[in-house]
C-alpha atoms as a PDB file:
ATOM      1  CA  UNK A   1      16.071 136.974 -74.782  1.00  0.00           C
ATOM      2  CA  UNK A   2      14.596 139.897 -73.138  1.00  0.00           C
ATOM      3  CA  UNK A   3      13.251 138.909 -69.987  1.00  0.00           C
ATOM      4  CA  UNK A   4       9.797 139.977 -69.248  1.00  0.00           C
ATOM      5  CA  UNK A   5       8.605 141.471 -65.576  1.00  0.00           C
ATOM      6  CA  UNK A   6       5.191 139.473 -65.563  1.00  0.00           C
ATOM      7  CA  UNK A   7       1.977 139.404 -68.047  1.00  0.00           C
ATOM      8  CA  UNK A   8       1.948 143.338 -67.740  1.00  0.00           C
ATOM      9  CA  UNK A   9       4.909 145.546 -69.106  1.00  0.00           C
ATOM     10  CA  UNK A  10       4.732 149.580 -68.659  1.00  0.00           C
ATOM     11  CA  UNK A  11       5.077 152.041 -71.556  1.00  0.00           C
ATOM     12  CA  UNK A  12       8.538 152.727 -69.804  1.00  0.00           C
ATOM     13  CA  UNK A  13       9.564 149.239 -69.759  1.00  0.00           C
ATOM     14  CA  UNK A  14       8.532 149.062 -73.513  1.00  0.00           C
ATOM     15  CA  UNK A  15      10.489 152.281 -74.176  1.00  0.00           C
ATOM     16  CA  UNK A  16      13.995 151.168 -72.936  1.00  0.00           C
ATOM     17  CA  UNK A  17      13.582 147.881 -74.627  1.00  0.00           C
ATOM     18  CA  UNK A  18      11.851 149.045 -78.213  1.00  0.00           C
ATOM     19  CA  UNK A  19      14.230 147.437 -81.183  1.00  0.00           C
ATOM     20  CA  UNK A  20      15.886 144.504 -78.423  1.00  0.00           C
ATOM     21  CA  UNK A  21      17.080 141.833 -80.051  1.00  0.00           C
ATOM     22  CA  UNK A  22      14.011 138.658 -80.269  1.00  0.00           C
ATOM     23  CA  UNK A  23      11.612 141.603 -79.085  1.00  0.00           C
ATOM     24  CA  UNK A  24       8.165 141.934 -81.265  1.00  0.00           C
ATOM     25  CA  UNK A  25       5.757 144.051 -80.730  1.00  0.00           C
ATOM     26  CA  UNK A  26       2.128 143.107 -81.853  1.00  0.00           C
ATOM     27  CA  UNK A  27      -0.904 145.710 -82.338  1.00  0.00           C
ATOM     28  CA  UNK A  28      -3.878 144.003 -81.976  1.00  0.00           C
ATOM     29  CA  UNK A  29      -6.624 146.811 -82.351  1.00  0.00           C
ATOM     30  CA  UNK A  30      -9.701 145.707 -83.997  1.00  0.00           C
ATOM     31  CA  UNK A  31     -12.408 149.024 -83.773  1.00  0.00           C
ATOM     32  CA  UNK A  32     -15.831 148.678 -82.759  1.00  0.00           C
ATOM     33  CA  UNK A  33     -19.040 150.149 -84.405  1.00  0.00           C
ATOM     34  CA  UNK A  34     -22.786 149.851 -83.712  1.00  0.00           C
ATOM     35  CA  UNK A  35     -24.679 148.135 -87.171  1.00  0.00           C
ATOM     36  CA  UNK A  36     -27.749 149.498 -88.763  1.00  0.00           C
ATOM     37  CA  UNK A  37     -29.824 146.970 -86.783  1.00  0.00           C
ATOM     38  CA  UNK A  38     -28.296 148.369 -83.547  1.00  0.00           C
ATOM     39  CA  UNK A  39     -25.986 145.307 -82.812  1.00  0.00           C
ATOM     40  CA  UNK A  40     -22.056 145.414 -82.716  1.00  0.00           C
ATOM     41  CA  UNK A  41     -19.811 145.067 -85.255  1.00  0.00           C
ATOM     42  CA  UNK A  42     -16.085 144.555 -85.650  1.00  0.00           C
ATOM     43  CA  UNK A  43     -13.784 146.103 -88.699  1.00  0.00           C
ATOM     44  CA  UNK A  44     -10.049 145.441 -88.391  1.00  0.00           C
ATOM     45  CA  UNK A  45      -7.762 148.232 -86.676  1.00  0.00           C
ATOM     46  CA  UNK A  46      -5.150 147.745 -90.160  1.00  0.00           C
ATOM     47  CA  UNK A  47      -6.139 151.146 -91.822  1.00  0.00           C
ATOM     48  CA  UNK A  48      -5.966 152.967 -87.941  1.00  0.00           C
ATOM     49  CA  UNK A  49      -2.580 151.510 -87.580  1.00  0.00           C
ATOM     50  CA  UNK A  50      -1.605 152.552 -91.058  1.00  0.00           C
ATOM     51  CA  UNK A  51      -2.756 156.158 -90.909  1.00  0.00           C
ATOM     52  CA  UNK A  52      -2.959 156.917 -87.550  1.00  0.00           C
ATOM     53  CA  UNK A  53       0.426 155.806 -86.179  1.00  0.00           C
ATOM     54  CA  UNK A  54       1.790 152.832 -84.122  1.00  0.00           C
ATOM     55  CA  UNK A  55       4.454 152.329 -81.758  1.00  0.00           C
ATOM     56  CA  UNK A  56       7.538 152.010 -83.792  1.00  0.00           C
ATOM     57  CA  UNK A  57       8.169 148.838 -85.294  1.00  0.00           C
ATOM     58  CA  UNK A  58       5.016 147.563 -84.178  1.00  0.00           C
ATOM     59  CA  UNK A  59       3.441 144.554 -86.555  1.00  0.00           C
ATOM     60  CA  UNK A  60       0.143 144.909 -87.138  1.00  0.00           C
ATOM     61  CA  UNK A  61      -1.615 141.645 -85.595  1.00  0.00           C
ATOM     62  CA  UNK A  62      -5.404 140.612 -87.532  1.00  0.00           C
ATOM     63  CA  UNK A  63      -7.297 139.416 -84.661  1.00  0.00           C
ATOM     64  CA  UNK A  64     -10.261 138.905 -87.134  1.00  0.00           C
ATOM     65  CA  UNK A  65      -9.234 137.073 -89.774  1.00  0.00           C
ATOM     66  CA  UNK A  66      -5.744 135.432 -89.056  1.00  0.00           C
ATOM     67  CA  UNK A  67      -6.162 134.905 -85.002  1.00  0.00           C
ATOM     68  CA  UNK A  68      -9.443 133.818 -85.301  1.00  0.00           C
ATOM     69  CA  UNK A  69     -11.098 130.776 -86.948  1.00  0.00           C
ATOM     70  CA  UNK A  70     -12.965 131.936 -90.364  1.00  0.00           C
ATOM     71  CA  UNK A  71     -14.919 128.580 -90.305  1.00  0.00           C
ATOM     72  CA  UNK A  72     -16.168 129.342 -86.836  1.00  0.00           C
ATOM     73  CA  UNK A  73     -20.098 129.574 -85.545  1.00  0.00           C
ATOM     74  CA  UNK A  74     -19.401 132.710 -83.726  1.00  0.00           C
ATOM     75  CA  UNK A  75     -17.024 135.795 -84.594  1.00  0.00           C
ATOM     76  CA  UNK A  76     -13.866 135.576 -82.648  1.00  0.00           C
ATOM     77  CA  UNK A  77     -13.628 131.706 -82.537  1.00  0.00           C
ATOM     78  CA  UNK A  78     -10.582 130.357 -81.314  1.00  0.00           C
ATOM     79  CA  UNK A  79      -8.073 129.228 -84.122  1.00  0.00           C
ATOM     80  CA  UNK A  80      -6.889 125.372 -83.601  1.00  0.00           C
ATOM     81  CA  UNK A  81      -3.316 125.035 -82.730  1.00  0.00           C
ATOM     82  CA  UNK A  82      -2.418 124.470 -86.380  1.00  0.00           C
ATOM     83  CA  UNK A  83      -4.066 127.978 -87.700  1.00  0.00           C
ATOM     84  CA  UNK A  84      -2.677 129.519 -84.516  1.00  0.00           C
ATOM     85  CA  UNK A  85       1.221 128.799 -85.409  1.00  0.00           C
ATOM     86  CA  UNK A  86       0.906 129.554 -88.732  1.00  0.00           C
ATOM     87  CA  UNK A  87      -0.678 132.856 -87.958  1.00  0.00           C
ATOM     88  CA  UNK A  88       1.837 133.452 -85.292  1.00  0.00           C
ATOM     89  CA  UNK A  89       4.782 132.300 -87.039  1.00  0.00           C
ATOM     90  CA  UNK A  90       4.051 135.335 -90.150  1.00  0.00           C
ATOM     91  CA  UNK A  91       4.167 137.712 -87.317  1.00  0.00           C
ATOM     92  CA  UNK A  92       7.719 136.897 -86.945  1.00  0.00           C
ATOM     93  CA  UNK A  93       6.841 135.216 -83.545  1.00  0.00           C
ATOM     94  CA  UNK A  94       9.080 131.435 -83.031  1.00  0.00           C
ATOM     95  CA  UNK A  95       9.637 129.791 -79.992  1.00  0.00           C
ATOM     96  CA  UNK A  96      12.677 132.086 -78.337  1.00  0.00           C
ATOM     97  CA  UNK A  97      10.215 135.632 -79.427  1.00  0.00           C
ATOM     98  CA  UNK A  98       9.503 137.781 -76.524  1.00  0.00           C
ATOM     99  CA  UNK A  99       5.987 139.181 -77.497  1.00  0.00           C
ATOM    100  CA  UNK A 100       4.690 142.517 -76.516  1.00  0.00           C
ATOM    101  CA  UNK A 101       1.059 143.305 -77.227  1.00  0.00           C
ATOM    102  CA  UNK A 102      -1.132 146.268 -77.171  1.00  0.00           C
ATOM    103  CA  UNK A 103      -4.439 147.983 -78.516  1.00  0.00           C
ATOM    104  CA  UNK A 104      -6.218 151.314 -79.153  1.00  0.00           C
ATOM    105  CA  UNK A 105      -9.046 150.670 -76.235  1.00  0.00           C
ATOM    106  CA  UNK A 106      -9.467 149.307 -73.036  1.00  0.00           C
ATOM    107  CA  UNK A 107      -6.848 146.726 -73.460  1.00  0.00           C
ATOM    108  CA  UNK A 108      -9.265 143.813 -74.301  1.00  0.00           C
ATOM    109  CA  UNK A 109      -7.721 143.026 -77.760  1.00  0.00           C
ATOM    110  CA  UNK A 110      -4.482 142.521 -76.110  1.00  0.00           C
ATOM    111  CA  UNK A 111      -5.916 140.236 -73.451  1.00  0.00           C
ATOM    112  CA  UNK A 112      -7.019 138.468 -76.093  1.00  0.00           C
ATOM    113  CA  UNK A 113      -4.217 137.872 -78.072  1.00  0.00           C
ATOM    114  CA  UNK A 114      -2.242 137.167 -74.918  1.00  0.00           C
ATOM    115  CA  UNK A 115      -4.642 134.512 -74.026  1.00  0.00           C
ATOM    116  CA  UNK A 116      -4.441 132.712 -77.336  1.00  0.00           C
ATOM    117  CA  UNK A 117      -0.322 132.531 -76.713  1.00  0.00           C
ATOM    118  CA  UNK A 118      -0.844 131.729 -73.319  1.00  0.00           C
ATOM    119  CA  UNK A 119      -3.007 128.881 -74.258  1.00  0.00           C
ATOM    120  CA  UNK A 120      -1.089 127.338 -77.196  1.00  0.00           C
ATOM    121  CA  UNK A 121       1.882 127.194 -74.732  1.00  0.00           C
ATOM    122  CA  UNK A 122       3.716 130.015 -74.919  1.00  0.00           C
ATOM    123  CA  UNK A 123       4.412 132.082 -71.613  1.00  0.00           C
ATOM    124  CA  UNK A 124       7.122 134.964 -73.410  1.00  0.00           C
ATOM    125  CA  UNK A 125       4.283 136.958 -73.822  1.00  0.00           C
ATOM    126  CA  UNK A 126       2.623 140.614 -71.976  1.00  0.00           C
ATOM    127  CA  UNK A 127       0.257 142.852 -72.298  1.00  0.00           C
ATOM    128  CA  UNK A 128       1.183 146.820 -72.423  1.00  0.00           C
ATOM    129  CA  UNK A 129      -0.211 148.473 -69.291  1.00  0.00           C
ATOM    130  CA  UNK A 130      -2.633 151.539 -71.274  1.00  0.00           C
ATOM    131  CA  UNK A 131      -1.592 150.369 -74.676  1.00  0.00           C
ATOM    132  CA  UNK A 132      -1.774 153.053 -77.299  1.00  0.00           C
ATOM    133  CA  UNK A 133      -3.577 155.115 -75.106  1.00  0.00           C
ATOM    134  CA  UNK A 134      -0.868 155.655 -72.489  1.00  0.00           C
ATOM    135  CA  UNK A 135       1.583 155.777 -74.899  1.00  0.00           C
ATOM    136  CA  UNK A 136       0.090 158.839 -77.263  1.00  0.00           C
ATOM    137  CA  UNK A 137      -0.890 160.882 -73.508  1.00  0.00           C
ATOM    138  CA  UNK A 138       3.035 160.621 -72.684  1.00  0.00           C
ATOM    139  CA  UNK A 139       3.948 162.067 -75.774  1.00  0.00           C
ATOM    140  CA  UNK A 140       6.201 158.853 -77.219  1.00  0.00           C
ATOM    141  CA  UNK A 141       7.399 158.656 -80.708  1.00  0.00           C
ATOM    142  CA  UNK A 142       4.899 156.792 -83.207  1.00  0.00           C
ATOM    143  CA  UNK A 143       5.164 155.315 -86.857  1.00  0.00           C
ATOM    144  CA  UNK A 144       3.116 155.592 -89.361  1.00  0.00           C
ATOM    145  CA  UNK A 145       3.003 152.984 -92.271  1.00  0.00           C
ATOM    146  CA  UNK A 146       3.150 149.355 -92.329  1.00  0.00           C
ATOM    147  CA  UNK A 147       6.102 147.193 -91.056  1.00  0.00           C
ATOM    148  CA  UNK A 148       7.089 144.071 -92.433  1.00  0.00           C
ATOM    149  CA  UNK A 149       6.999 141.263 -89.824  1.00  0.00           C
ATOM    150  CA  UNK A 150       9.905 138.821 -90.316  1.00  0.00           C
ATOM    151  CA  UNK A 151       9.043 135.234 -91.255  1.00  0.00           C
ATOM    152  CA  UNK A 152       9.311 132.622 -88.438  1.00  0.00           C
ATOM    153  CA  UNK A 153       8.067 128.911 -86.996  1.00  0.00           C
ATOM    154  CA  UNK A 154       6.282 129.091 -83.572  1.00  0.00           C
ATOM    155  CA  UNK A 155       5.464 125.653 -82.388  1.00  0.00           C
ATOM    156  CA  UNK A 156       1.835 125.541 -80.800  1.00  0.00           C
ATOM    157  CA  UNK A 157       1.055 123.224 -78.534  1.00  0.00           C
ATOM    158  CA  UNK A 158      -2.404 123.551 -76.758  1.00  0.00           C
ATOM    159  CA  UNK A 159      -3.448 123.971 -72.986  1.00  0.00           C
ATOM    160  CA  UNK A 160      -6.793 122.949 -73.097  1.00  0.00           C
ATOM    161  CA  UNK A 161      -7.459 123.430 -69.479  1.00  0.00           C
ATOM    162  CA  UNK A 162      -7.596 127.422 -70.391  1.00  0.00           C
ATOM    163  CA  UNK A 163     -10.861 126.932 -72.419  1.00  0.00           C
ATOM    164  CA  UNK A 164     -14.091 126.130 -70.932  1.00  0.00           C
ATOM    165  CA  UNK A 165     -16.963 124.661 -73.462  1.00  0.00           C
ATOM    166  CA  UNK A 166     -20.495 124.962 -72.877  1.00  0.00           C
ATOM    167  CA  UNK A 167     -20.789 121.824 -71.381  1.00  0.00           C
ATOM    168  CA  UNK A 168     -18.523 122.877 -68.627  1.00  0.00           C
ATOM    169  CA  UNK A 169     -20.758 125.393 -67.889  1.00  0.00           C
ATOM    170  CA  UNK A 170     -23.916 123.842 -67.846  1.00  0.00           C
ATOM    171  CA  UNK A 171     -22.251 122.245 -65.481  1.00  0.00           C
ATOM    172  CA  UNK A 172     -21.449 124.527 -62.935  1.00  0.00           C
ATOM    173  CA  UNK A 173     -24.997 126.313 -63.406  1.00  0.00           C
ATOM    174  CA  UNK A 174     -26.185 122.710 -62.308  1.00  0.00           C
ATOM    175  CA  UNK A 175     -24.119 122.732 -59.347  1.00  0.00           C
ATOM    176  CA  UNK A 176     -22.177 119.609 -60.399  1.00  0.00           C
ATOM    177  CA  UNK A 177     -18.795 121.447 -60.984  1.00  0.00           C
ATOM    178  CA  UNK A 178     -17.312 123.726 -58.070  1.00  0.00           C
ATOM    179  CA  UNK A 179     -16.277 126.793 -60.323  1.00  0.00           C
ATOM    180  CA  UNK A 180     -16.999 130.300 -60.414  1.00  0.00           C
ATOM    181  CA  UNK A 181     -18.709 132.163 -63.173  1.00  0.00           C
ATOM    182  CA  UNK A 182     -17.815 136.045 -64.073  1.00  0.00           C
ATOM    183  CA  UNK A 183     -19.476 137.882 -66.695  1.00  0.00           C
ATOM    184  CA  UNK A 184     -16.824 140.953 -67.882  1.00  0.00           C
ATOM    185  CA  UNK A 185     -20.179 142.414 -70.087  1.00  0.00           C
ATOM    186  CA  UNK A 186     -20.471 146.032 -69.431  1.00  0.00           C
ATOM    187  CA  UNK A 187     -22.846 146.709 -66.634  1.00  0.00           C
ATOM    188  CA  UNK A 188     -26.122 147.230 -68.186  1.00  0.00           C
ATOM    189  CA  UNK A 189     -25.909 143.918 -70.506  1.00  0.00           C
ATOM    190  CA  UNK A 190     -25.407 142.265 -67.389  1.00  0.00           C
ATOM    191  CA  UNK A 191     -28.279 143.455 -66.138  1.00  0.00           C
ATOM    192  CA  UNK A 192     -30.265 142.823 -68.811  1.00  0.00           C
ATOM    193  CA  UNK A 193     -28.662 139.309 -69.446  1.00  0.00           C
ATOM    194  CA  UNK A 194     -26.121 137.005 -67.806  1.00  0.00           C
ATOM    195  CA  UNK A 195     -25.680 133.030 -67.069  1.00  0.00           C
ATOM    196  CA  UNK A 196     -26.898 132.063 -63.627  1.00  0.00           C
ATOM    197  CA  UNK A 197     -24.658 132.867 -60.552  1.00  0.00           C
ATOM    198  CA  UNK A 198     -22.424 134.859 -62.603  1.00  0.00           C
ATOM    199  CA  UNK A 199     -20.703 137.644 -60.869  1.00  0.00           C
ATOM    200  CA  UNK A 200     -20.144 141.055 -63.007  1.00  0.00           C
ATOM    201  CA  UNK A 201     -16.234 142.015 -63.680  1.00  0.00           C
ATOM    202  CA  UNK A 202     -17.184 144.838 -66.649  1.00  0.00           C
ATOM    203  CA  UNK A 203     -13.941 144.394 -68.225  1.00  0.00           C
ATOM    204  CA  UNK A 204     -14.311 148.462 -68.797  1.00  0.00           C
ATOM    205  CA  UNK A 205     -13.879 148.788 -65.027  1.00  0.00           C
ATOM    206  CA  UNK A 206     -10.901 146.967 -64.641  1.00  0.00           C
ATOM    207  CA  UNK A 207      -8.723 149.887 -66.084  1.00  0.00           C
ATOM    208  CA  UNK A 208      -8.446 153.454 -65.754  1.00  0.00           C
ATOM    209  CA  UNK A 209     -10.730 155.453 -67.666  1.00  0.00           C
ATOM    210  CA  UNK A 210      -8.210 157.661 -68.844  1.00  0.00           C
ATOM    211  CA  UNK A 211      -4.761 156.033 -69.230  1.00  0.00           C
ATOM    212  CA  UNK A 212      -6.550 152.529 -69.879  1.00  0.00           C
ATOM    213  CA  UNK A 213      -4.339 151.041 -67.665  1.00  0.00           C
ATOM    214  CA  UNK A 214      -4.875 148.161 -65.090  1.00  0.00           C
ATOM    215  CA  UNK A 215      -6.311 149.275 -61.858  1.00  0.00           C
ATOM    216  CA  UNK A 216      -4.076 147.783 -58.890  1.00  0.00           C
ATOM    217  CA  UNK A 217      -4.544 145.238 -57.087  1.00  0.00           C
ATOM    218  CA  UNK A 218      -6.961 146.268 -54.200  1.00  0.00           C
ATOM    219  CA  UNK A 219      -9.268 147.604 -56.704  1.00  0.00           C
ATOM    220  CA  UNK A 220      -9.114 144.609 -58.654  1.00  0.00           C
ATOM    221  CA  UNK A 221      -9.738 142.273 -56.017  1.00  0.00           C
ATOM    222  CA  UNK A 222     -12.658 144.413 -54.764  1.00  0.00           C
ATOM    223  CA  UNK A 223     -14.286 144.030 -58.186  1.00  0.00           C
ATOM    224  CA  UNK A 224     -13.416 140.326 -58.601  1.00  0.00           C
ATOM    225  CA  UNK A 225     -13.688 139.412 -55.359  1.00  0.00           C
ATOM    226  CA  UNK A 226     -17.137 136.992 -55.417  1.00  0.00           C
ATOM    227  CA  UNK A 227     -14.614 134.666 -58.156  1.00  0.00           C
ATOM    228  CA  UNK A 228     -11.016 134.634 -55.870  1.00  0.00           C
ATOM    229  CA  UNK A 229     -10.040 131.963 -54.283  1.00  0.00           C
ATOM    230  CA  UNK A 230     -12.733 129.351 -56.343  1.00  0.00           C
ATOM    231  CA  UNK A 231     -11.105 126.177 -57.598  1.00  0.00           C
ATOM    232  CA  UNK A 232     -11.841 127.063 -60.877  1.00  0.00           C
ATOM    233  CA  UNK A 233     -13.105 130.835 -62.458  1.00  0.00           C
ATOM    234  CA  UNK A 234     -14.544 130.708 -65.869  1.00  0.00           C
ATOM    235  CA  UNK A 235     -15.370 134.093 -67.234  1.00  0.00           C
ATOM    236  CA  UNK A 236     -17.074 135.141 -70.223  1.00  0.00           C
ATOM    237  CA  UNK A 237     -18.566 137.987 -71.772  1.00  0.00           C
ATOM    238  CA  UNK A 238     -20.260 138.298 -75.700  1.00  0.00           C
ATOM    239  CA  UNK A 239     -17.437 136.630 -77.582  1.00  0.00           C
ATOM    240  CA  UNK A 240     -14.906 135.545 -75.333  1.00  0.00           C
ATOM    241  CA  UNK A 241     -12.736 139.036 -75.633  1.00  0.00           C
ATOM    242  CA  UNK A 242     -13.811 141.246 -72.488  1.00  0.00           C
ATOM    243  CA  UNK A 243     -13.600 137.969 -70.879  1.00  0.00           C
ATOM    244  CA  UNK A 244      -9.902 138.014 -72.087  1.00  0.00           C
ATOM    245  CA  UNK A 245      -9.262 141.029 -69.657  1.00  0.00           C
ATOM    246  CA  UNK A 246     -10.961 139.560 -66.811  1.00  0.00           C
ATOM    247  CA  UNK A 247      -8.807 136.706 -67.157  1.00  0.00           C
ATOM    248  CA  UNK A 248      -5.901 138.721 -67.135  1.00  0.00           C
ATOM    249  CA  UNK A 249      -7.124 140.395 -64.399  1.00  0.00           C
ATOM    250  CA  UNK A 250      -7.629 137.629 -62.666  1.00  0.00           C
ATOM    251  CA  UNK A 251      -4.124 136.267 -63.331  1.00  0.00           C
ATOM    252  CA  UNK A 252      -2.409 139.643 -62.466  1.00  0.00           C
ATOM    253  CA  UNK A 253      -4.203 138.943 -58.724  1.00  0.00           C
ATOM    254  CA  UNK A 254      -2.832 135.052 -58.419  1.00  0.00           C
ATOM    255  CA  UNK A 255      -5.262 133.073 -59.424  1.00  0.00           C
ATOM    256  CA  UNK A 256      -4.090 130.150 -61.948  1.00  0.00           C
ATOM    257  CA  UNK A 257      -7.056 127.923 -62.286  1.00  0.00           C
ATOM    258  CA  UNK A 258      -8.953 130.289 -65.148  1.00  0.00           C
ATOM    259  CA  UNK A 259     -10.620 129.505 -67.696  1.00  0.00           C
ATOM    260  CA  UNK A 260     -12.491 131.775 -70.693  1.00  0.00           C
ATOM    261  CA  UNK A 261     -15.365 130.149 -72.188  1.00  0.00           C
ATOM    262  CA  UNK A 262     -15.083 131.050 -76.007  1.00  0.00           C
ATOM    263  CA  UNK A 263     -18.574 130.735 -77.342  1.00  0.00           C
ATOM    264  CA  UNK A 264     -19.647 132.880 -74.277  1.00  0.00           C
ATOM    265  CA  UNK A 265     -23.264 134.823 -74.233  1.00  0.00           C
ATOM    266  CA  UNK A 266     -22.997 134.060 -78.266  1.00  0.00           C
ATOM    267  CA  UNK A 267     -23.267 130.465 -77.905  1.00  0.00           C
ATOM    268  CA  UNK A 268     -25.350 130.403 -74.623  1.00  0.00           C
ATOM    269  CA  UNK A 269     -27.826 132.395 -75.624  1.00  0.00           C
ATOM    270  CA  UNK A 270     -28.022 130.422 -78.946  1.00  0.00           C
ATOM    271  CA  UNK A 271     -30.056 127.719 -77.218  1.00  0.00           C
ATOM    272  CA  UNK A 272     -33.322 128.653 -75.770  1.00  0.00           C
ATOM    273  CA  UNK A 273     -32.983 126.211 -73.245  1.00  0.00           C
ATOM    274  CA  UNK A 274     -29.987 127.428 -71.761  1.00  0.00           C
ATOM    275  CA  UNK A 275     -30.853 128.755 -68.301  1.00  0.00           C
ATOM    276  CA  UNK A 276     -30.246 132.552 -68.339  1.00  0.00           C
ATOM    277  CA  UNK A 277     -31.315 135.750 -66.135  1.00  0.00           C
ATOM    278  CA  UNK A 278     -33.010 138.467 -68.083  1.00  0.00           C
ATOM    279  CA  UNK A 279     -33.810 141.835 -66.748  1.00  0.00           C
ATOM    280  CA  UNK A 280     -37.434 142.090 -65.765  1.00  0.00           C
ATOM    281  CA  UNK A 281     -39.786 143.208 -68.161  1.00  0.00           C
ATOM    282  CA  UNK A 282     -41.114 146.962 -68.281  1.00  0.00           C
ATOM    283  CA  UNK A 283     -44.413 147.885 -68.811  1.00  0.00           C
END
């Protein structure tokens, strides 16, 4: 098995270990657009992967439809455990896979993904440092087309103590649970919106705005500072996928009491009684 340096791996490391044995590589992109009525929308990163190019041998991971429950309130709900090793297992992924992932953006997809195998038990798992990004500005090879994943059975077995519900943080807004909240929405929606005594982490600012890779660990502490050191850090953002890279974030500085709430600002802001901070009005 190759034997991974921590929940980050470099476009070097990736390089000299590209085509090990028990080595998969997952891409992850899903691409972003802005809807006629102004709000996001998601379209899977398949047909950027296929024309494109992707790091060679790379399997093309759906986020949106196979890594995410279809039956869910919210886009981006988590799978259950059962969905999740299926989905997992027809990337070629079983229990002895060492699983590289990377996206096209700021990393968040990745985070994501990584999350999901870090909470269904499975710690063989990193996220590339820059992702595609890093990799095209350094001139590596690429592939274009689509590559067969093998088949395979991953076992999934969940860690529920790596999701937070909204109950949990209703909680913590109440002052009954000793936890820290951090919002990874870009700054603006912050401002304009976030849960009480959040802190802002814009997962966009965790990374470098040109290589997309992780900013070290001064920086990163200096940004999540108000959240270090709190018994438990809960972060969240629209859907629970910035909030992935504030996890990671978060893990990459020590801290391994974190939590993502997955129905995030979606869910929260869902219920007009849920306490919330709005920008002030403008006249």
């Amino acid at each position: 098995m190759t034997r991974l340096p921590g929940p980050l791996v470099s476009t070097q490391w990736l390089a000299d270990h590209l085509g090990a044995e028990r080595l998969v590589v997952l891409d992850a992109s899903v691409v972003g657009y802005t809807r006629p009525d102004g709000r996001s929308g998601y379209l899977s990163g398949h047909e950027q992967y296929l024309l494109d190019g992707h790091i060679p041998g790379a399997v093309f991971a759906d986020l949106i439809d196979e890594l995410s429950d279809p039956d869910g309130q919210h886009p981006f709900t988590r799978p259950d455990a059962e969905r999740f090793g299926r989905a997992a297992g027809a990337l070629g992924v079983d229990d002895t896979t060492t699983v590289v992932v990377y996206d096209t953006v700021h990393g968040q997809w990745a985070a994501r993904v990584w999350w999901l195998f870090q909470a269904f038990g499975y710690d063989d798992v990193a996220v590339l440092d820059g992702g595609l990004t890093s990799w095209r500005a350094e001139g590596r090879d690429l592939e274009l087309g689509h590559v067969p994943p093998a088949t395979a059975r991953f076992t999934a077995v969940e860690r529920p103590g790596l999701w937070a519900g909204k109950h949990d943080v209703e909680a913590v807004v109440r002052g009954e649970h000793a936890a820290a909240l951090v919002c990874a929405t870009p700054p603006k929606d912050y401002e304009n919106r976030h849960i009480p005594g959040s802190s802002s982490a814009p997962a966009v600012r965790l990374v470098d705005p040109e290589r997309r890779t992780f900013l070290d660990a001064g920086r990163l502490g200096g940004i999540l500072a108000p959240a270090l050191g709190a018994p438990r850090i809960i972060t969240y953002c629209g859907g629970g996928i910035q909030a992935a890279s504030a996890a990671l974030a978060l893990t990459l500085l020590g801290e391994t009491s974190v939590a993502i709430y997955d129905g995030s600002l979606n869910e929260w802001t869902a219920d007009p009684d849920a306490a919330l901070v709005r920008a002030p009005a403008t006249v």
